[in-house]
PDB file of N, CA and C in Angstrom:
ATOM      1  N   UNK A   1     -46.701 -38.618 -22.370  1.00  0.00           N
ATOM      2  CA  UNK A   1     -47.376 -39.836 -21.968  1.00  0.00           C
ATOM      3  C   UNK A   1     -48.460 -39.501 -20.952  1.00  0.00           C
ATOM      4  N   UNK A   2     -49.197 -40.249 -21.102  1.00  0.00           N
ATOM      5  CA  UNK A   2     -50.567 -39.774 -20.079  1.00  0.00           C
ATOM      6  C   UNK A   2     -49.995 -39.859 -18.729  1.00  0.00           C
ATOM      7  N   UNK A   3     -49.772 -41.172 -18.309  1.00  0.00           N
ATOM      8  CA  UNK A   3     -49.273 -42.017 -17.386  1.00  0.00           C
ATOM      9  C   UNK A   3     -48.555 -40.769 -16.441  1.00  0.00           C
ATOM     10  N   UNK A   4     -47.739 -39.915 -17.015  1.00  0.00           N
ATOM     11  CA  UNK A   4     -46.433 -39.065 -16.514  1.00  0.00           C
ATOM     12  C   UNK A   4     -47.337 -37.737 -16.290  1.00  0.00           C
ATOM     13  N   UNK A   5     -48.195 -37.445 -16.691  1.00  0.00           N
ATOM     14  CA  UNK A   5     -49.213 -36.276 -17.030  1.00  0.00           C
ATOM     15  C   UNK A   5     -50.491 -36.482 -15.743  1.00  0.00           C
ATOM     16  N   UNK A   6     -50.850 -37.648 -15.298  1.00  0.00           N
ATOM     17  CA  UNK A   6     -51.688 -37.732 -14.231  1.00  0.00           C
ATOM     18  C   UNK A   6     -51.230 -37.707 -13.032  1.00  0.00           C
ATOM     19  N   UNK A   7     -49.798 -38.288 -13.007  1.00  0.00           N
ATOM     20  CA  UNK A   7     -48.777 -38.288 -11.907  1.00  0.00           C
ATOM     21  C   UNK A   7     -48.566 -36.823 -11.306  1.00  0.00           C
ATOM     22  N   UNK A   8     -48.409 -36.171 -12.536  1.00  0.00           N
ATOM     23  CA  UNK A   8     -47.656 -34.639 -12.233  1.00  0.00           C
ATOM     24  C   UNK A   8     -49.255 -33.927 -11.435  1.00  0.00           C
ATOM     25  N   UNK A   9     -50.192 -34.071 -12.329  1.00  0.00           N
ATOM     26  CA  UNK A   9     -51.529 -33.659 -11.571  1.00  0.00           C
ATOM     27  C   UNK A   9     -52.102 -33.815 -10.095  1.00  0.00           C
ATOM     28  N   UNK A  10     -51.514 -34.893  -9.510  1.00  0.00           N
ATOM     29  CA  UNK A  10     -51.848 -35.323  -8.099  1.00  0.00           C
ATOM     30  C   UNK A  10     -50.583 -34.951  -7.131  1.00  0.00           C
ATOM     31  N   UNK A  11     -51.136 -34.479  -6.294  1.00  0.00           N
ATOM     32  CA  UNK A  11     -50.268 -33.809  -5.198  1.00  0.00           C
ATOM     33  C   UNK A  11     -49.374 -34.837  -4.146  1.00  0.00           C
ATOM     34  N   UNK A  12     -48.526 -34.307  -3.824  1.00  0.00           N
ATOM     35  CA  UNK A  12     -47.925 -35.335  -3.192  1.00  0.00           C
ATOM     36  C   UNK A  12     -47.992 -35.994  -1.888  1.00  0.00           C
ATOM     37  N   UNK A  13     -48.918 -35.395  -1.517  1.00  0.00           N
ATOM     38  CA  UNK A  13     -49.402 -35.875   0.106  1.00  0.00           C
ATOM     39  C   UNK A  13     -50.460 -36.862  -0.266  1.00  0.00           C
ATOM     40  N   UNK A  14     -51.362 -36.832  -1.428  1.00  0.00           N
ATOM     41  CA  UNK A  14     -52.162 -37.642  -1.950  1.00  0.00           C
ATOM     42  C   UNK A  14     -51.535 -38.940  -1.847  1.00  0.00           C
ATOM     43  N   UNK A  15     -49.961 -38.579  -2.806  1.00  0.00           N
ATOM     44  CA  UNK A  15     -49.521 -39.788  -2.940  1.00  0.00           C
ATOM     45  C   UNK A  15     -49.383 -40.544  -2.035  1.00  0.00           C
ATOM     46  N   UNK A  16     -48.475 -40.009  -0.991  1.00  0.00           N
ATOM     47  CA  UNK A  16     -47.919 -40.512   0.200  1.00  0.00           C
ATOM     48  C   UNK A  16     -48.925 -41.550   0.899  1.00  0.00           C
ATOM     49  N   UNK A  17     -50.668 -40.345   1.088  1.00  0.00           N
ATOM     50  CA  UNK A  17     -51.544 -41.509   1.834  1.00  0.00           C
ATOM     51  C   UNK A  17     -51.731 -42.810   1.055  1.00  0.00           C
ATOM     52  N   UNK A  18     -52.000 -43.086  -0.857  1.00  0.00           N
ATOM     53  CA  UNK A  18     -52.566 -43.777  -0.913  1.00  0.00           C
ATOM     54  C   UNK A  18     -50.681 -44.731  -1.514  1.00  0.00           C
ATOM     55  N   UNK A  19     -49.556 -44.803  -0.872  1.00  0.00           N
ATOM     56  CA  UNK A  19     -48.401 -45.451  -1.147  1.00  0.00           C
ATOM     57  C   UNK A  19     -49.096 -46.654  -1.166  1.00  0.00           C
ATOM     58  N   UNK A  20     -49.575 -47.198  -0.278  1.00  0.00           N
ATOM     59  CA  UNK A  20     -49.629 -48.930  -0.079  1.00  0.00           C
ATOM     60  C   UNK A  20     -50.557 -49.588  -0.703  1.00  0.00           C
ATOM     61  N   UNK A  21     -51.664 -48.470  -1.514  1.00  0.00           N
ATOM     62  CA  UNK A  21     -52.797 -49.124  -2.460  1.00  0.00           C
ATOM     63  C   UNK A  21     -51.997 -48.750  -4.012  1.00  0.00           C
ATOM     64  N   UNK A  22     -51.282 -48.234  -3.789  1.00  0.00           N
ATOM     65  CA  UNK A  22     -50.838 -47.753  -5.502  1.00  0.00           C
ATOM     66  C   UNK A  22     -49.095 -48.268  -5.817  1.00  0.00           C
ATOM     67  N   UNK A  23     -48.791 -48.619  -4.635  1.00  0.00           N
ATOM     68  CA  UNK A  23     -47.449 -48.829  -4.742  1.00  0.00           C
ATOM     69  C   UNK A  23     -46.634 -50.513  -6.037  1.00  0.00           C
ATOM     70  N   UNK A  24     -47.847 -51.358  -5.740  1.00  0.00           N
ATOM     71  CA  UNK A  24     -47.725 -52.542  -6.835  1.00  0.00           C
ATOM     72  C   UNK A  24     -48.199 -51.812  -8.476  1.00  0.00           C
ATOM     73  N   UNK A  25     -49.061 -51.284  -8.456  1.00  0.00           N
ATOM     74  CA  UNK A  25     -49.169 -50.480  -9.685  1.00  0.00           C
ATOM     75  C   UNK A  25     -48.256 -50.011 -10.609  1.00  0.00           C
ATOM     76  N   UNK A  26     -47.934 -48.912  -9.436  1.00  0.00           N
ATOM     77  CA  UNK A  26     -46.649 -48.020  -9.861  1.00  0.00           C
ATOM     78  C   UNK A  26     -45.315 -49.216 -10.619  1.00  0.00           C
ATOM     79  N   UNK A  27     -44.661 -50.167  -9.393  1.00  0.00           N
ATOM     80  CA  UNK A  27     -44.052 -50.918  -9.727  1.00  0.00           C
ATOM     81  C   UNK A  27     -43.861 -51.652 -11.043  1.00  0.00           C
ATOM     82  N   UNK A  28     -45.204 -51.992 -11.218  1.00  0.00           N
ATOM     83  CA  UNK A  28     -45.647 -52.936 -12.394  1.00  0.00           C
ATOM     84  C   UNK A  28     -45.437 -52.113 -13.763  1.00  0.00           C
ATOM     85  N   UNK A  29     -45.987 -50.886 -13.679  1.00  0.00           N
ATOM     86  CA  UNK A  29     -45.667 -49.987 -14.913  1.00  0.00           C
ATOM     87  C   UNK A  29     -44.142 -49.571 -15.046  1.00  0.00           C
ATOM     88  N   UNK A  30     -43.266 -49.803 -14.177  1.00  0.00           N
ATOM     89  CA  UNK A  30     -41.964 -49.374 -13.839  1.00  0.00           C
ATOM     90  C   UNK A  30     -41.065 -50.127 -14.891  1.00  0.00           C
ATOM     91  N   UNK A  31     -41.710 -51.403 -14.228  1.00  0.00           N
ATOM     92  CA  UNK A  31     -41.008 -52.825 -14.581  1.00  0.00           C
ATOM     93  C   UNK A  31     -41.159 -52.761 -15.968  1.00  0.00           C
ATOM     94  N   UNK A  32     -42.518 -53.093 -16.572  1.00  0.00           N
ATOM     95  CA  UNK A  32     -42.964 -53.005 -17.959  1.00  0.00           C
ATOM     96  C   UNK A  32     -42.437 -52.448 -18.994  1.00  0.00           C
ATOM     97  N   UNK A  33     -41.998 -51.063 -18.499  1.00  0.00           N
ATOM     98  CA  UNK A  33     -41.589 -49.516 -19.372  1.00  0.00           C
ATOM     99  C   UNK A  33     -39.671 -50.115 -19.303  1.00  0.00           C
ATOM    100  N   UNK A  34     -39.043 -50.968 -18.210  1.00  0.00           N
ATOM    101  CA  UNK A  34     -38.003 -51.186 -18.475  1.00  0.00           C
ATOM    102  C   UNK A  34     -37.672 -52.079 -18.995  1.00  0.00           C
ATOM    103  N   UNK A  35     -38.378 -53.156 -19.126  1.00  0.00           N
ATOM    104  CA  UNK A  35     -37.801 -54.518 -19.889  1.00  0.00           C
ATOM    105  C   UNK A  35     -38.255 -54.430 -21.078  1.00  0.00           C
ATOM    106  N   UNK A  36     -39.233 -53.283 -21.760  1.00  0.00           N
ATOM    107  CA  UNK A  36     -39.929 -53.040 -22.917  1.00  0.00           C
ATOM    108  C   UNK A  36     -38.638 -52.352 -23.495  1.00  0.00           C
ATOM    109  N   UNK A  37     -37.770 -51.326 -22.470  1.00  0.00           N
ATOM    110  CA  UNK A  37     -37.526 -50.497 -23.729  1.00  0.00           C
ATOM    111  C   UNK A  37     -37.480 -48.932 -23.372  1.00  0.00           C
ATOM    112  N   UNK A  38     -38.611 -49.071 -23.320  1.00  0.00           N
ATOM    113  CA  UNK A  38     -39.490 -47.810 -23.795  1.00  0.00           C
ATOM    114  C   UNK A  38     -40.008 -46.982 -22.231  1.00  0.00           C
ATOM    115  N   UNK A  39     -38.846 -45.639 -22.514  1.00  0.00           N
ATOM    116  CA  UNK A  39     -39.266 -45.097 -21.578  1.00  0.00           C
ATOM    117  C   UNK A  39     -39.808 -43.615 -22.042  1.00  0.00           C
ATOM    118  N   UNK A  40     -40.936 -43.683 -20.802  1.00  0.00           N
ATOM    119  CA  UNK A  40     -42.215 -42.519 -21.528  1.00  0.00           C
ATOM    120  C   UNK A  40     -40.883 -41.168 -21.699  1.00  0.00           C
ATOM    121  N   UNK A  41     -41.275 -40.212 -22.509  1.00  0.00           N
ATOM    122  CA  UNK A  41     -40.646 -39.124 -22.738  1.00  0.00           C
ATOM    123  C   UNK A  41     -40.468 -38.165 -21.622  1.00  0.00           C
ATOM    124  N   UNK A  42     -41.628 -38.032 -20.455  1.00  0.00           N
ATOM    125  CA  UNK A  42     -41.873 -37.030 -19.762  1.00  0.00           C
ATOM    126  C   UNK A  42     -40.577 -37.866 -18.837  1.00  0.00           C
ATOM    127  N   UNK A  43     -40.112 -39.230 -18.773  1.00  0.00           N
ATOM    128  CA  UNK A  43     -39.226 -39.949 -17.482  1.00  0.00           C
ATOM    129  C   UNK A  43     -38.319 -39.051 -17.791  1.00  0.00           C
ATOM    130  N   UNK A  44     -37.615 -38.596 -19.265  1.00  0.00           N
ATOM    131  CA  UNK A  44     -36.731 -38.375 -19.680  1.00  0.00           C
ATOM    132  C   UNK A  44     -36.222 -36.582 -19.480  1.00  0.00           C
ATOM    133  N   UNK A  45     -37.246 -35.950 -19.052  1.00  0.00           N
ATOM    134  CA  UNK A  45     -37.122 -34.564 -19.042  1.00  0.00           C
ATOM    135  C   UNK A  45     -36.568 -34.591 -17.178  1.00  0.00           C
ATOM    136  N   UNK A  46     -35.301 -33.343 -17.153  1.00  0.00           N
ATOM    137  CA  UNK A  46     -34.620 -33.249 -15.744  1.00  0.00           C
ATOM    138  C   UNK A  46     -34.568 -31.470 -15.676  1.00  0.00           C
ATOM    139  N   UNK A  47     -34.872 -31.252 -15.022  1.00  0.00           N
ATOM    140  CA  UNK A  47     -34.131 -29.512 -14.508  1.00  0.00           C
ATOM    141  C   UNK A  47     -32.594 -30.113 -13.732  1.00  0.00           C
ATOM    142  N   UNK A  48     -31.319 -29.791 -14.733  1.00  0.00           N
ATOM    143  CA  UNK A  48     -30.024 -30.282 -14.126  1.00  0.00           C
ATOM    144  C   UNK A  48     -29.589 -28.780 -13.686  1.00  0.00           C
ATOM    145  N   UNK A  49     -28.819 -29.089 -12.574  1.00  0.00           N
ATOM    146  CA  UNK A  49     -28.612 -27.784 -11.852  1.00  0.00           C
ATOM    147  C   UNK A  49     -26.734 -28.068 -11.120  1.00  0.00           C
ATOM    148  N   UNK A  50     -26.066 -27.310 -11.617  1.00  0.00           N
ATOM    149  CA  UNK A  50     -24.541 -27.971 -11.036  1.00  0.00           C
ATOM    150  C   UNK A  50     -24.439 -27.828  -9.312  1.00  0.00           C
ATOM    151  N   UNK A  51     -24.113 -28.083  -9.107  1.00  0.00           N
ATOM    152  CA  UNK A  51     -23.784 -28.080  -7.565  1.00  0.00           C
ATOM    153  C   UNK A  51     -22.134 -28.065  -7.327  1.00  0.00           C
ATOM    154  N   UNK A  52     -21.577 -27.062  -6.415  1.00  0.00           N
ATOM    155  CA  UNK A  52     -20.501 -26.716  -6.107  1.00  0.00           C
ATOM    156  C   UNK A  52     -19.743 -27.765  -5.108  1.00  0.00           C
ATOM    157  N   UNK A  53     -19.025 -28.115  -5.778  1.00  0.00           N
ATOM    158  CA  UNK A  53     -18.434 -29.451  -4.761  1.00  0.00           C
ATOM    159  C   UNK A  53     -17.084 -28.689  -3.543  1.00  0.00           C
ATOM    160  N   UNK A  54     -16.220 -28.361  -4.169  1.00  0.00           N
ATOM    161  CA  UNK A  54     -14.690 -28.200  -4.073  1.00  0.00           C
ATOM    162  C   UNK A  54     -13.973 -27.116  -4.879  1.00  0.00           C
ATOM    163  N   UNK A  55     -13.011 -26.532  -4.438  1.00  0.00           N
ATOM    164  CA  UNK A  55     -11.487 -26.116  -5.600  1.00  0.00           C
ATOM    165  C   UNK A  55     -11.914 -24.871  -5.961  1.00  0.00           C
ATOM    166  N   UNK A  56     -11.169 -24.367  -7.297  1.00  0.00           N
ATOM    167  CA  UNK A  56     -11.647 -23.094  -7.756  1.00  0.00           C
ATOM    168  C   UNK A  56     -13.005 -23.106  -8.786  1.00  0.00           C
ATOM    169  N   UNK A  57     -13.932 -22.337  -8.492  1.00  0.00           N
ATOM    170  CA  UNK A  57     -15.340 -22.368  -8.978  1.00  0.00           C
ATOM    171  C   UNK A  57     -14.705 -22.226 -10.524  1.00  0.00           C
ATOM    172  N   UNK A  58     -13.864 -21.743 -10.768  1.00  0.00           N
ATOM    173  CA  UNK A  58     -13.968 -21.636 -12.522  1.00  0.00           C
ATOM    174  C   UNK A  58     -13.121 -22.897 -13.305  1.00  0.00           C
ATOM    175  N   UNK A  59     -13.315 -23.889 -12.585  1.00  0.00           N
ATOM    176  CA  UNK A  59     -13.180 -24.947 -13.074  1.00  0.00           C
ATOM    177  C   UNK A  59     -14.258 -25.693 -13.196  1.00  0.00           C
ATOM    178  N   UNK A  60     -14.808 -26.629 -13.986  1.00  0.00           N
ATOM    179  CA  UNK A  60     -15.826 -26.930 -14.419  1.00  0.00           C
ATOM    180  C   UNK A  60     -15.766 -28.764 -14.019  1.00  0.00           C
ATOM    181  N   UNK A  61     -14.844 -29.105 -13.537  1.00  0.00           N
ATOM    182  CA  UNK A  61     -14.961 -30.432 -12.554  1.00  0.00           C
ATOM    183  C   UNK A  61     -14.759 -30.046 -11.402  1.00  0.00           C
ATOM    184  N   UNK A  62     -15.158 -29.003 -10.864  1.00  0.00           N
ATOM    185  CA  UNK A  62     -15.402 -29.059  -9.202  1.00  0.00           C
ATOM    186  C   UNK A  62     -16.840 -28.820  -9.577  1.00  0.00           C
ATOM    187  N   UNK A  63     -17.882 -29.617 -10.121  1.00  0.00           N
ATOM    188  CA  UNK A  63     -19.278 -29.337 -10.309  1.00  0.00           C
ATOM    189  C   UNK A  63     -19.664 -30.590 -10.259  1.00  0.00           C
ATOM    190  N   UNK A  64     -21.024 -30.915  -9.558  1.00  0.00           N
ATOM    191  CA  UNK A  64     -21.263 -32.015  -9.872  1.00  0.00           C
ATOM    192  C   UNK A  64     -23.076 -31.834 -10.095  1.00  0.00           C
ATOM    193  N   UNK A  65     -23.241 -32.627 -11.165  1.00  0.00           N
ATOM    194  CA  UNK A  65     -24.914 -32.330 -11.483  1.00  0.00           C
ATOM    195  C   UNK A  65     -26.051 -32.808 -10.415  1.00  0.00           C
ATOM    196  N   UNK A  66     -26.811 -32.068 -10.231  1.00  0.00           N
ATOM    197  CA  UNK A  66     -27.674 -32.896  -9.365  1.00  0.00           C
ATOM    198  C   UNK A  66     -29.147 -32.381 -10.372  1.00  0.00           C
ATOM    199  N   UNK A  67     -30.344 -33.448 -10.483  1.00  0.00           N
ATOM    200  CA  UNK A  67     -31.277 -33.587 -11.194  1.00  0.00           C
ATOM    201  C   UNK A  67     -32.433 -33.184 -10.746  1.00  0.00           C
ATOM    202  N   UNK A  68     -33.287 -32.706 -10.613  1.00  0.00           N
ATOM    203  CA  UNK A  68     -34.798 -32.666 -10.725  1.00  0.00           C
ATOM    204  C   UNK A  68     -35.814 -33.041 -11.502  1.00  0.00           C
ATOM    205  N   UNK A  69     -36.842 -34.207 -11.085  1.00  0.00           N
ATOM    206  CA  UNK A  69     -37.058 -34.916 -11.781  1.00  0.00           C
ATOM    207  C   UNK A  69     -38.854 -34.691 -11.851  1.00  0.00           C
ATOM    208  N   UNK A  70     -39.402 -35.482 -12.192  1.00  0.00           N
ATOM    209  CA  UNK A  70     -41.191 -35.266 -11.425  1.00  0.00           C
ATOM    210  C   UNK A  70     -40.918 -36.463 -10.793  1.00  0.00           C
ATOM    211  N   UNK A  71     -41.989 -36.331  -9.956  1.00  0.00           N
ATOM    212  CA  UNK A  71     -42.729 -37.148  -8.753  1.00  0.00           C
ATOM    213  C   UNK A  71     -42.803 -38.397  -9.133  1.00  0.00           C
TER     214      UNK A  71
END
């Protein structure tokens, strides 16, 4: 999706300054993409990475996923 592709292009301090001019935007496309349905493909891509909670490591529920997402 473009939308997810221009996001990833702009840096994040960019973002940060212009939060309060872009922040209804953002929202609005948020909203749209959820009551539509239809979420862009790039929302859908995560780097999942387990994270060690507890117990003996070679058990596979002392793991709990944590996500990486884009910006």
């Amino acid at each position: 999706m473009i939308i997810g592709t221009i996001v990833d292009l702009i840096g994040t301090r960019m973002l940060i300054e212009l939060a309060d001019e872009i922040s209804y935007i953002v929202a609005e496309l948020f909203s749209k993409s959820l009551s539509s349905g239809d979420i862009p493909q790039d929302g859908r891509l995560a780097n999942i990475t387990p994270i060690f909670k507890k117990g003996k490591k070679t058990n596979t529920a002392n793991y709990r996923p944590v996500s990486l997402t884009v910006i």
